[in-house]
PDB file of N, CA and C in Angstrom:
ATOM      1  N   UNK A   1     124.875 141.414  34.381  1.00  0.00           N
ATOM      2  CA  UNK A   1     126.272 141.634  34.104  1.00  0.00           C
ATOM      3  C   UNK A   1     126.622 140.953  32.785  1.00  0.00           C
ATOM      4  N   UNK A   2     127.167 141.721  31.923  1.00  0.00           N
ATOM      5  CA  UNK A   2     127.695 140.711  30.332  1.00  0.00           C
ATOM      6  C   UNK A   2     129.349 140.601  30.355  1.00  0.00           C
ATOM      7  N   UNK A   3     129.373 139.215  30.394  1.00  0.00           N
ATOM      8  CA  UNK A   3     130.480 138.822  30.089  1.00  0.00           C
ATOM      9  C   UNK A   3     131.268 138.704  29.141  1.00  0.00           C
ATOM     10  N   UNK A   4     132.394 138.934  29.260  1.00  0.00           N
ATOM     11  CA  UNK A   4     133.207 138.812  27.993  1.00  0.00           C
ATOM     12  C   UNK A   4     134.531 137.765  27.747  1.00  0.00           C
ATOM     13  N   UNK A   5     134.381 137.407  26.622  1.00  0.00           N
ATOM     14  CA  UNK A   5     135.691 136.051  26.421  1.00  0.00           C
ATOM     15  C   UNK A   5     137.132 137.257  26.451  1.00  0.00           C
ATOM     16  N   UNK A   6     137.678 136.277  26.469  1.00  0.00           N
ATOM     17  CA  UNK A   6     139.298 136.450  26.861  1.00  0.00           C
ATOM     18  C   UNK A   6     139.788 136.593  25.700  1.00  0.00           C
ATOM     19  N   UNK A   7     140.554 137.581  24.738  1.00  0.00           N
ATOM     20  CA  UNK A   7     140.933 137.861  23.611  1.00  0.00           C
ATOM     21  C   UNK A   7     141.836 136.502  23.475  1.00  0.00           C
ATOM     22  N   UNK A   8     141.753 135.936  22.408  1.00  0.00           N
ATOM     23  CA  UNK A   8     143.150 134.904  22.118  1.00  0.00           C
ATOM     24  C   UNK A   8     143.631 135.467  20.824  1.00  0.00           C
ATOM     25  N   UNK A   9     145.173 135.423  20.927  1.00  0.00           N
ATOM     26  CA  UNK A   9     146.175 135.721  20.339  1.00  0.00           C
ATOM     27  C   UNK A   9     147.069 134.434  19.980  1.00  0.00           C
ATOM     28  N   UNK A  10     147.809 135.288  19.408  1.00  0.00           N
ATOM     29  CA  UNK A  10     149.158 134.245  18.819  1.00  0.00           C
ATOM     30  C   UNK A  10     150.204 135.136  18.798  1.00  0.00           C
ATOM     31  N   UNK A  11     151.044 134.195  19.297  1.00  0.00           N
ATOM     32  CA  UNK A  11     152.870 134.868  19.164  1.00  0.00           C
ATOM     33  C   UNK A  11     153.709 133.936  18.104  1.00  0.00           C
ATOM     34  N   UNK A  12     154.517 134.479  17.302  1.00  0.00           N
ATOM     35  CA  UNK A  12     155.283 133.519  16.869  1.00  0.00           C
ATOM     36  C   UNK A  12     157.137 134.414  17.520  1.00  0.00           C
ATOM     37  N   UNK A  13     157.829 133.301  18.140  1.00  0.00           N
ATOM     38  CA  UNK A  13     158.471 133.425  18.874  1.00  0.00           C
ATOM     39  C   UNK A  13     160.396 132.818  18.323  1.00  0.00           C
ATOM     40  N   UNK A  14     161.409 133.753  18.164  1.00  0.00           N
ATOM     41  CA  UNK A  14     162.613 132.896  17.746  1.00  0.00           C
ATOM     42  C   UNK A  14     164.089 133.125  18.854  1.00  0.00           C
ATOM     43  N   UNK A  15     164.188 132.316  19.884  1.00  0.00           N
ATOM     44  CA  UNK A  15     164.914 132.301  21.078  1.00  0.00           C
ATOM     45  C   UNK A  15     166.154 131.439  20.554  1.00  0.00           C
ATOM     46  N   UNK A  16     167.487 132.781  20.441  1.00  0.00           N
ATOM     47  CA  UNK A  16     168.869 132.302  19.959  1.00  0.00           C
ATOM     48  C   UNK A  16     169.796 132.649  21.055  1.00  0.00           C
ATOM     49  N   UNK A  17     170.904 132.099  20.722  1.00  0.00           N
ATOM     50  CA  UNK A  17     171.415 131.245  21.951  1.00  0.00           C
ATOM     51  C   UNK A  17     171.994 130.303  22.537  1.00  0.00           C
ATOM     52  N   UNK A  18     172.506 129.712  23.775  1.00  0.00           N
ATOM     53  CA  UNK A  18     172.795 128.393  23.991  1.00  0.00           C
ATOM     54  C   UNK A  18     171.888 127.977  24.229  1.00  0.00           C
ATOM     55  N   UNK A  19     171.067 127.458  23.600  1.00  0.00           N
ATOM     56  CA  UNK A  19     169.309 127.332  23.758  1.00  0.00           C
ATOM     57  C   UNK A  19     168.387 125.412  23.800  1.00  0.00           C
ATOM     58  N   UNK A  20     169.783 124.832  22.775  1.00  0.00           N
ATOM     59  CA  UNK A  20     169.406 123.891  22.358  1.00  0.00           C
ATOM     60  C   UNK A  20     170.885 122.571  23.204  1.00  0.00           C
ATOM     61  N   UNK A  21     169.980 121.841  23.540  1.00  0.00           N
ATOM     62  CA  UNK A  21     170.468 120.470  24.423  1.00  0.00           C
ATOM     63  C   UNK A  21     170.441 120.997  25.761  1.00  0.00           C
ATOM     64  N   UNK A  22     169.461 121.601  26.021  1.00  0.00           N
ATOM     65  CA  UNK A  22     170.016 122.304  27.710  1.00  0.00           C
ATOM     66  C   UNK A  22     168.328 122.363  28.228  1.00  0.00           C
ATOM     67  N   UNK A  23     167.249 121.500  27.342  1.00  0.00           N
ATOM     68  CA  UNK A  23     165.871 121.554  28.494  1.00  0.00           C
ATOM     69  C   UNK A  23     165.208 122.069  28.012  1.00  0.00           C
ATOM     70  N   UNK A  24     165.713 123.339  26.540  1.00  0.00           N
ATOM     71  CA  UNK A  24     164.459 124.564  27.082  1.00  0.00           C
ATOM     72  C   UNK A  24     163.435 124.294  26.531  1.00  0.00           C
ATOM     73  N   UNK A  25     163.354 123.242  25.621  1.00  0.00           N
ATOM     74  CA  UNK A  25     161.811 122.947  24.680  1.00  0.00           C
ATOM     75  C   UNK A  25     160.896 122.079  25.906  1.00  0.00           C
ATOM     76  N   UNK A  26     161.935 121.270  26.954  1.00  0.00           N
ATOM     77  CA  UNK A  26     160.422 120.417  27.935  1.00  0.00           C
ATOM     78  C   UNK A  26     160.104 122.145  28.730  1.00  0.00           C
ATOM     79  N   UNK A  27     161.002 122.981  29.189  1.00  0.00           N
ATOM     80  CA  UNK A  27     160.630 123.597  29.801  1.00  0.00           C
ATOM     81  C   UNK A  27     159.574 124.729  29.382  1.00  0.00           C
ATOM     82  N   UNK A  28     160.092 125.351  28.394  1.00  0.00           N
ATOM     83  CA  UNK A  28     158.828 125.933  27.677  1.00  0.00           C
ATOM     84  C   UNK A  28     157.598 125.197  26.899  1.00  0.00           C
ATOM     85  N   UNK A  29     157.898 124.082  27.413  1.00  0.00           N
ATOM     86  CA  UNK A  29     156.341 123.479  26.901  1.00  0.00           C
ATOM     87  C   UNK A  29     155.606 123.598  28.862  1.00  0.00           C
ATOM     88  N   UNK A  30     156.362 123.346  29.645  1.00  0.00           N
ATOM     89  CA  UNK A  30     156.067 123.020  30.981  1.00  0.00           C
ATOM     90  C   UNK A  30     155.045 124.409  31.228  1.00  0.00           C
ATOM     91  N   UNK A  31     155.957 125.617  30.873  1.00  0.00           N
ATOM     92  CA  UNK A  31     155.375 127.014  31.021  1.00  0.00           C
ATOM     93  C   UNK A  31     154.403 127.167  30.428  1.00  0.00           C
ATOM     94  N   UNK A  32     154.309 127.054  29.160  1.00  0.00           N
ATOM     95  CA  UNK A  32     153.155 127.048  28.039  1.00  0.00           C
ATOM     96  C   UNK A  32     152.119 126.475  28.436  1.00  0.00           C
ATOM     97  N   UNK A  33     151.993 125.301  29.299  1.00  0.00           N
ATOM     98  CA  UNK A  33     151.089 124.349  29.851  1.00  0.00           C
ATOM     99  C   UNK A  33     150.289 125.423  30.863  1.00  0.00           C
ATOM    100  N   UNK A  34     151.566 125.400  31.717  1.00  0.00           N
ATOM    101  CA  UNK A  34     150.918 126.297  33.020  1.00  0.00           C
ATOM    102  C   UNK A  34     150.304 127.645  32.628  1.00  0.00           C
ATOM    103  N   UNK A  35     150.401 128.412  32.013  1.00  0.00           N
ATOM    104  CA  UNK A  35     149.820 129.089  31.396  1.00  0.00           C
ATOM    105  C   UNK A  35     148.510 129.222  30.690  1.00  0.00           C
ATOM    106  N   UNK A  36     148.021 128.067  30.127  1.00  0.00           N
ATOM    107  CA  UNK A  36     147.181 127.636  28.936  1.00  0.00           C
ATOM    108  C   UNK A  36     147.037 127.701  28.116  1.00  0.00           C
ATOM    109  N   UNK A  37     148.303 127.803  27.109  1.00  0.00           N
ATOM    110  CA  UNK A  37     148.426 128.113  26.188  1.00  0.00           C
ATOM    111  C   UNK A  37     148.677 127.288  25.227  1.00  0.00           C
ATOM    112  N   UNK A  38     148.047 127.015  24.267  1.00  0.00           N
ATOM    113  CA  UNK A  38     148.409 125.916  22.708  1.00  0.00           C
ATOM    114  C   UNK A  38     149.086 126.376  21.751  1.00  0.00           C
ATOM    115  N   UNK A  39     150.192 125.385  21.453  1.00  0.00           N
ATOM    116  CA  UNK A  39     150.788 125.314  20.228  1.00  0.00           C
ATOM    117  C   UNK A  39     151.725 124.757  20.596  1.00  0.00           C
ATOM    118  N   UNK A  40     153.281 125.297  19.997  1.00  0.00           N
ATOM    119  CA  UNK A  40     154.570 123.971  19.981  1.00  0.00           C
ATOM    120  C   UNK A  40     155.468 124.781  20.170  1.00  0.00           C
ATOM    121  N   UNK A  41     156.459 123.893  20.252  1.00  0.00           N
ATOM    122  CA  UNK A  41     158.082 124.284  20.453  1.00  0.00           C
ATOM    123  C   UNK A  41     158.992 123.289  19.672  1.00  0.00           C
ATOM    124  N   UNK A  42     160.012 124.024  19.109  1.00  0.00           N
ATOM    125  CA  UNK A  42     160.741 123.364  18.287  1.00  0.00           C
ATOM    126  C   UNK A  42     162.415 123.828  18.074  1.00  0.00           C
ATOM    127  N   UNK A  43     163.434 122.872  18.123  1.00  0.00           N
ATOM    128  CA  UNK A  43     164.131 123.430  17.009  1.00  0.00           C
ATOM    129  C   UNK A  43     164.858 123.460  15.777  1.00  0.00           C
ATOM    130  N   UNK A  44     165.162 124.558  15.888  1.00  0.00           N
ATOM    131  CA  UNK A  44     165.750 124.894  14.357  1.00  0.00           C
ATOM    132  C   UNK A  44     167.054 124.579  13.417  1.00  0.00           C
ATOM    133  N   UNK A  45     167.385 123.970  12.686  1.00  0.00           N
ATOM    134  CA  UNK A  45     168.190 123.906  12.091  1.00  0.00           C
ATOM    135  C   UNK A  45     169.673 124.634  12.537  1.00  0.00           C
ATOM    136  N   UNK A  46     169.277 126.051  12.355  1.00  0.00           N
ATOM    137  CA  UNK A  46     170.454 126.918  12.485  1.00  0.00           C
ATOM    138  C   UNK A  46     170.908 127.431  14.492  1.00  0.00           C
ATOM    139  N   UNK A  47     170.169 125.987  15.171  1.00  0.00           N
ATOM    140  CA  UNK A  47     170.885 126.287  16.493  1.00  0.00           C
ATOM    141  C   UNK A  47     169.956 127.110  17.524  1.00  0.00           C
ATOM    142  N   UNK A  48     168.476 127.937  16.563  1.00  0.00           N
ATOM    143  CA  UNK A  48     167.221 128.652  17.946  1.00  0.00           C
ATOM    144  C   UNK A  48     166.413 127.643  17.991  1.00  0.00           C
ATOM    145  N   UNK A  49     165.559 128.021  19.097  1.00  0.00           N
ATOM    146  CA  UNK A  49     164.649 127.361  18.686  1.00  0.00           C
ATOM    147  C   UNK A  49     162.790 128.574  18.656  1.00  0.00           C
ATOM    148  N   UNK A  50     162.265 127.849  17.853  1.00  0.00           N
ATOM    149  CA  UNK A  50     161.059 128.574  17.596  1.00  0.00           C
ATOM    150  C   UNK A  50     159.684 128.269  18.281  1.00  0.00           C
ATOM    151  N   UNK A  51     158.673 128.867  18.766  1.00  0.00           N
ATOM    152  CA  UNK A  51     157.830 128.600  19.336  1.00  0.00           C
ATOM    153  C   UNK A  51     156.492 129.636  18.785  1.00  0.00           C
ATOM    154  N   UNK A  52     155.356 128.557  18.517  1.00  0.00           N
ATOM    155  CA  UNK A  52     153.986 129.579  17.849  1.00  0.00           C
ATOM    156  C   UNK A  52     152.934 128.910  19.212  1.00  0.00           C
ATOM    157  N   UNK A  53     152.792 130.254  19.454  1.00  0.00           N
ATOM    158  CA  UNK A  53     151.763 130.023  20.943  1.00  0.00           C
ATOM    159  C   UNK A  53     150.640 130.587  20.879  1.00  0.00           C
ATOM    160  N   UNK A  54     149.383 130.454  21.373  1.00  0.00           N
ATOM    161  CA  UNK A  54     148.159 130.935  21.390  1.00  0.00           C
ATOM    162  C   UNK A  54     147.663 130.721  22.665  1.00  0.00           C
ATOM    163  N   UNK A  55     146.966 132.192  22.681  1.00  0.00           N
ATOM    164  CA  UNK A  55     145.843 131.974  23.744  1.00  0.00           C
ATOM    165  C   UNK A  55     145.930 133.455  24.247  1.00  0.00           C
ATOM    166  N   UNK A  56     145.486 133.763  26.032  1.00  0.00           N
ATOM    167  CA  UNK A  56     144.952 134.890  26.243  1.00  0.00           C
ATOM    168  C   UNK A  56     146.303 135.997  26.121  1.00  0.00           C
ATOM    169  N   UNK A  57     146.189 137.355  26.020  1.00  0.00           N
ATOM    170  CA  UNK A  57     147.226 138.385  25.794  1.00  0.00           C
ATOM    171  C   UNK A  57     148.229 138.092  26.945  1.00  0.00           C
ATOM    172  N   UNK A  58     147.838 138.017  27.982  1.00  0.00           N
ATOM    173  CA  UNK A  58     148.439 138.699  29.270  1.00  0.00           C
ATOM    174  C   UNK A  58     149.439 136.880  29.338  1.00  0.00           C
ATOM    175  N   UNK A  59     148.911 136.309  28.988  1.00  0.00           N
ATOM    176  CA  UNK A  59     149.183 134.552  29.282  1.00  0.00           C
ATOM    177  C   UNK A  59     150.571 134.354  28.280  1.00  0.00           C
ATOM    178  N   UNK A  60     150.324 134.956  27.175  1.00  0.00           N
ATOM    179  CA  UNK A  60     151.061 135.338  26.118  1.00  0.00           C
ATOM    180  C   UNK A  60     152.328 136.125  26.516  1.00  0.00           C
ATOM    181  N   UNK A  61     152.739 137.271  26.688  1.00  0.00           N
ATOM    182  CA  UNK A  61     153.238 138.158  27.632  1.00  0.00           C
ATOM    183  C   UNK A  61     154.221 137.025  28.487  1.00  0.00           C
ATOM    184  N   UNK A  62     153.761 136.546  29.333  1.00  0.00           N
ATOM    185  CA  UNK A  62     154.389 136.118  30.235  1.00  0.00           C
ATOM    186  C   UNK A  62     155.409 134.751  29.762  1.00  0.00           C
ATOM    187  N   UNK A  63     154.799 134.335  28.838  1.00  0.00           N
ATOM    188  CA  UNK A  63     155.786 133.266  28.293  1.00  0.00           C
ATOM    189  C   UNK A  63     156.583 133.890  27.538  1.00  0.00           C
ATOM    190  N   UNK A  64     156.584 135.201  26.719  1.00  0.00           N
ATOM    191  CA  UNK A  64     157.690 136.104  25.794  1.00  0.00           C
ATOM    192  C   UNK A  64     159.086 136.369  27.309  1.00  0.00           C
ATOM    193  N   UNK A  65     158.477 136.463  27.846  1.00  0.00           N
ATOM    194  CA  UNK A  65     159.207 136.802  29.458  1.00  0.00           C
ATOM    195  C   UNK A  65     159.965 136.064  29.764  1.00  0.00           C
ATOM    196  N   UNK A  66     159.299 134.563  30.250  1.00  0.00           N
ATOM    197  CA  UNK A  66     160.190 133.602  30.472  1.00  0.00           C
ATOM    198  C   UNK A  66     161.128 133.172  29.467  1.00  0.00           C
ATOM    199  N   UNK A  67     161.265 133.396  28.222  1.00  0.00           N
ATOM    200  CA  UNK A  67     162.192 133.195  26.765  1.00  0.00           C
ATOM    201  C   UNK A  67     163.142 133.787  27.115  1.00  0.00           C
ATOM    202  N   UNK A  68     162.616 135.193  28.214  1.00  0.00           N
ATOM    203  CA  UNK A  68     164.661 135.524  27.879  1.00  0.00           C
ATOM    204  C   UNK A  68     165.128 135.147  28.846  1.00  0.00           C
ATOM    205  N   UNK A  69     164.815 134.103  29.891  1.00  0.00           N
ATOM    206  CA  UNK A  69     165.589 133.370  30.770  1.00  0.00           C
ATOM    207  C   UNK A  69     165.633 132.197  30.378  1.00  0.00           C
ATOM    208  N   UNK A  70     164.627 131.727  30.173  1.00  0.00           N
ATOM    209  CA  UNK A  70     164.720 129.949  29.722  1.00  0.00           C
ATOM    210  C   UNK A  70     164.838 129.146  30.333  1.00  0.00           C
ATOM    211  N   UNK A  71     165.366 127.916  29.808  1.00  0.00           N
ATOM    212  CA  UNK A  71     165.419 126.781  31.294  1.00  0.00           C
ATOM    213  C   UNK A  71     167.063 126.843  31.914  1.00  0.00           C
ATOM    214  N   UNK A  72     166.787 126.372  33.224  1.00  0.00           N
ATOM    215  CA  UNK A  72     168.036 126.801  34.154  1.00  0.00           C
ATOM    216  C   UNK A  72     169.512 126.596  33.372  1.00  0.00           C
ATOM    217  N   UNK A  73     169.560 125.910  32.202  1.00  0.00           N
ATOM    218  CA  UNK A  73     170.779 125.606  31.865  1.00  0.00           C
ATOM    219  C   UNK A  73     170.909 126.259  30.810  1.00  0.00           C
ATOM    220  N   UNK A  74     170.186 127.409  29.897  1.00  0.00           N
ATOM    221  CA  UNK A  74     170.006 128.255  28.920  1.00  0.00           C
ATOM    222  C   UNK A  74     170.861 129.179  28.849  1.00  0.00           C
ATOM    223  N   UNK A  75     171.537 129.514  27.986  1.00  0.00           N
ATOM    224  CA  UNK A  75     171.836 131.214  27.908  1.00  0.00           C
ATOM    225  C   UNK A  75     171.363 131.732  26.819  1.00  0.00           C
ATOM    226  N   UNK A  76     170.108 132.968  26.630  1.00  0.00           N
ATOM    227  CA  UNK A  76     169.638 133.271  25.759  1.00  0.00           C
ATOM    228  C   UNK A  76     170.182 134.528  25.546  1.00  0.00           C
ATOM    229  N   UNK A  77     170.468 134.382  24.482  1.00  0.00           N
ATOM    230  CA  UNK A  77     171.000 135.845  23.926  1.00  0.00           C
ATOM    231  C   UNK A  77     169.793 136.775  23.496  1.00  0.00           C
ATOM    232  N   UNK A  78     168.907 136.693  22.288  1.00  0.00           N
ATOM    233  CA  UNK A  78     167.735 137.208  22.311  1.00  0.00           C
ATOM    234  C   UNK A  78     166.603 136.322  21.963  1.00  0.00           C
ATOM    235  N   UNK A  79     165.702 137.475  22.056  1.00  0.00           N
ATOM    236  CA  UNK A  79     163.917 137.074  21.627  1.00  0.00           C
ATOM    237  C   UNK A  79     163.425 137.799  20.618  1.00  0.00           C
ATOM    238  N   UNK A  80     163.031 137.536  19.501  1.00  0.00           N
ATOM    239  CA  UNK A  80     162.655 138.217  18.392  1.00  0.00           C
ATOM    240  C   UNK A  80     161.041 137.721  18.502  1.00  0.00           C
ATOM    241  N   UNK A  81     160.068 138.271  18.775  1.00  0.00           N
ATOM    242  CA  UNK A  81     158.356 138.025  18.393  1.00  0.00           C
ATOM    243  C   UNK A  81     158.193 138.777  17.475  1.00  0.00           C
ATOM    244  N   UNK A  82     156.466 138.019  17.107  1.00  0.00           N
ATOM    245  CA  UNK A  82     156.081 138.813  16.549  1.00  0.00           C
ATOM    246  C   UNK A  82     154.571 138.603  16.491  1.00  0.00           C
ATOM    247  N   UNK A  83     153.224 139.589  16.908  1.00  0.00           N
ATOM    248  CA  UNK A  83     152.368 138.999  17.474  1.00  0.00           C
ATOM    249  C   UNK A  83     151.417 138.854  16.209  1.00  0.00           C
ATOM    250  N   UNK A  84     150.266 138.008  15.910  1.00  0.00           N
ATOM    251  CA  UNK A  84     149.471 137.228  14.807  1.00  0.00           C
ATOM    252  C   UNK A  84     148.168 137.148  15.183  1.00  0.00           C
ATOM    253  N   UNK A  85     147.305 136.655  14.060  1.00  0.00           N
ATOM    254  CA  UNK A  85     145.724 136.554  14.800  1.00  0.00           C
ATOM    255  C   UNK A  85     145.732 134.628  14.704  1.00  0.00           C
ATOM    256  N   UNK A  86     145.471 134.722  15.770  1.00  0.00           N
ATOM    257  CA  UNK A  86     144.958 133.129  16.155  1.00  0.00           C
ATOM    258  C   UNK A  86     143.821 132.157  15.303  1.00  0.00           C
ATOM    259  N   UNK A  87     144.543 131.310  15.229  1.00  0.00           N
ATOM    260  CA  UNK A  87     144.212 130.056  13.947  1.00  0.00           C
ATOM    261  C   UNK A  87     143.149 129.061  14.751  1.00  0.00           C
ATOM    262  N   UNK A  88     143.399 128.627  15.807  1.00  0.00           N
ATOM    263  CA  UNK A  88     142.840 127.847  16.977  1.00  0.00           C
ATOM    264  C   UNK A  88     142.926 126.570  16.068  1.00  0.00           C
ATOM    265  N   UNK A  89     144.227 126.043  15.692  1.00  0.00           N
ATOM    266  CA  UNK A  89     144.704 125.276  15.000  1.00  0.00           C
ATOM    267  C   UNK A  89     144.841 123.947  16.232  1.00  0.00           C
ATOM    268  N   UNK A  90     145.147 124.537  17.469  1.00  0.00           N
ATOM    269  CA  UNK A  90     146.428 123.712  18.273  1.00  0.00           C
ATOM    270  C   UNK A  90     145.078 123.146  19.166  1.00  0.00           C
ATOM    271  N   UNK A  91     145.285 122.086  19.738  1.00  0.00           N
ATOM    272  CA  UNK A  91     144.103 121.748  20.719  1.00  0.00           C
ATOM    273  C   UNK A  91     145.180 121.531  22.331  1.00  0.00           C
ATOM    274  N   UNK A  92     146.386 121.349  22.433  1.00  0.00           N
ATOM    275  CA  UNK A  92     147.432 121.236  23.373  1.00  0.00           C
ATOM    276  C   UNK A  92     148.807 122.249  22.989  1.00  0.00           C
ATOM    277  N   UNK A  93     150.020 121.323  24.056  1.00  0.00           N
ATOM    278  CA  UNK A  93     151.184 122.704  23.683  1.00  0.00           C
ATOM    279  C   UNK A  93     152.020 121.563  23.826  1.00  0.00           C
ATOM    280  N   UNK A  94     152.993 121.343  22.340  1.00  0.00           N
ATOM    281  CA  UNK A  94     153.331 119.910  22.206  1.00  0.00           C
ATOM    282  C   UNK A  94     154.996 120.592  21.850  1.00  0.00           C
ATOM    283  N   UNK A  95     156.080 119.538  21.637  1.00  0.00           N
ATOM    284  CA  UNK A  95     156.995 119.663  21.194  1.00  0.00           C
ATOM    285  C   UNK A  95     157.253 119.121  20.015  1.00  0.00           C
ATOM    286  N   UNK A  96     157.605 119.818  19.032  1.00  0.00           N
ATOM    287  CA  UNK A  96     157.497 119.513  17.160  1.00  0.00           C
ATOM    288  C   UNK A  96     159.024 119.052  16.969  1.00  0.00           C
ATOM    289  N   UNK A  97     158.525 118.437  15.817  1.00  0.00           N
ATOM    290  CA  UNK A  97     160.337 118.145  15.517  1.00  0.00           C
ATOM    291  C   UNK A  97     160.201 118.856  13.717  1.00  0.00           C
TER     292      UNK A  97
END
């Protein structure tokens, strides 16, 4: 039987909104974790916050998902992605300032 690796990807991710002082960077790092996915969360100047994630497609997917709910105290208005080829830059899934 030949096995095959797990495609890794990258998303770069911009979640606007009531987004910021309300959790959602521990929480989407929490998800990102559970998932297995590396890279960061951050935010932005102008009030989103941004997130560059890597790892398998489907793993990927599911955290674009959880963005348009967010953490329980969130109101996200939208999700703008956009998907990239993977750097394997990140060795964890951290919160950036």
């Amino acid at each position: 039987m030949k096995l095959y690796n797990k495609r890794v990807q990258r998303v770069n991710l911009v979640v606007t909104g009531a987004v910021q002082g309300v959790g959602f960077r521990y929480y989407a790092r929490d998800e990102a974790k559970k998932l297995g996915l590396t890279g960061w969360v951050r935010n932005r100047e102008d009030g989103k916050v941004e997130i560059a994630a890597e790892g398998e497609h489907n793993a990927l997917e599911e955290l674009i998902n959880w963005c348009y709910e967010g953490s329980p105290a969130a109101k996200v208005d939208s999700v703008d992605f956009e998907w990239g080829r993977a750097t394997s830059e990140f060795s964890d899934f951290e919160i950036s300032t």
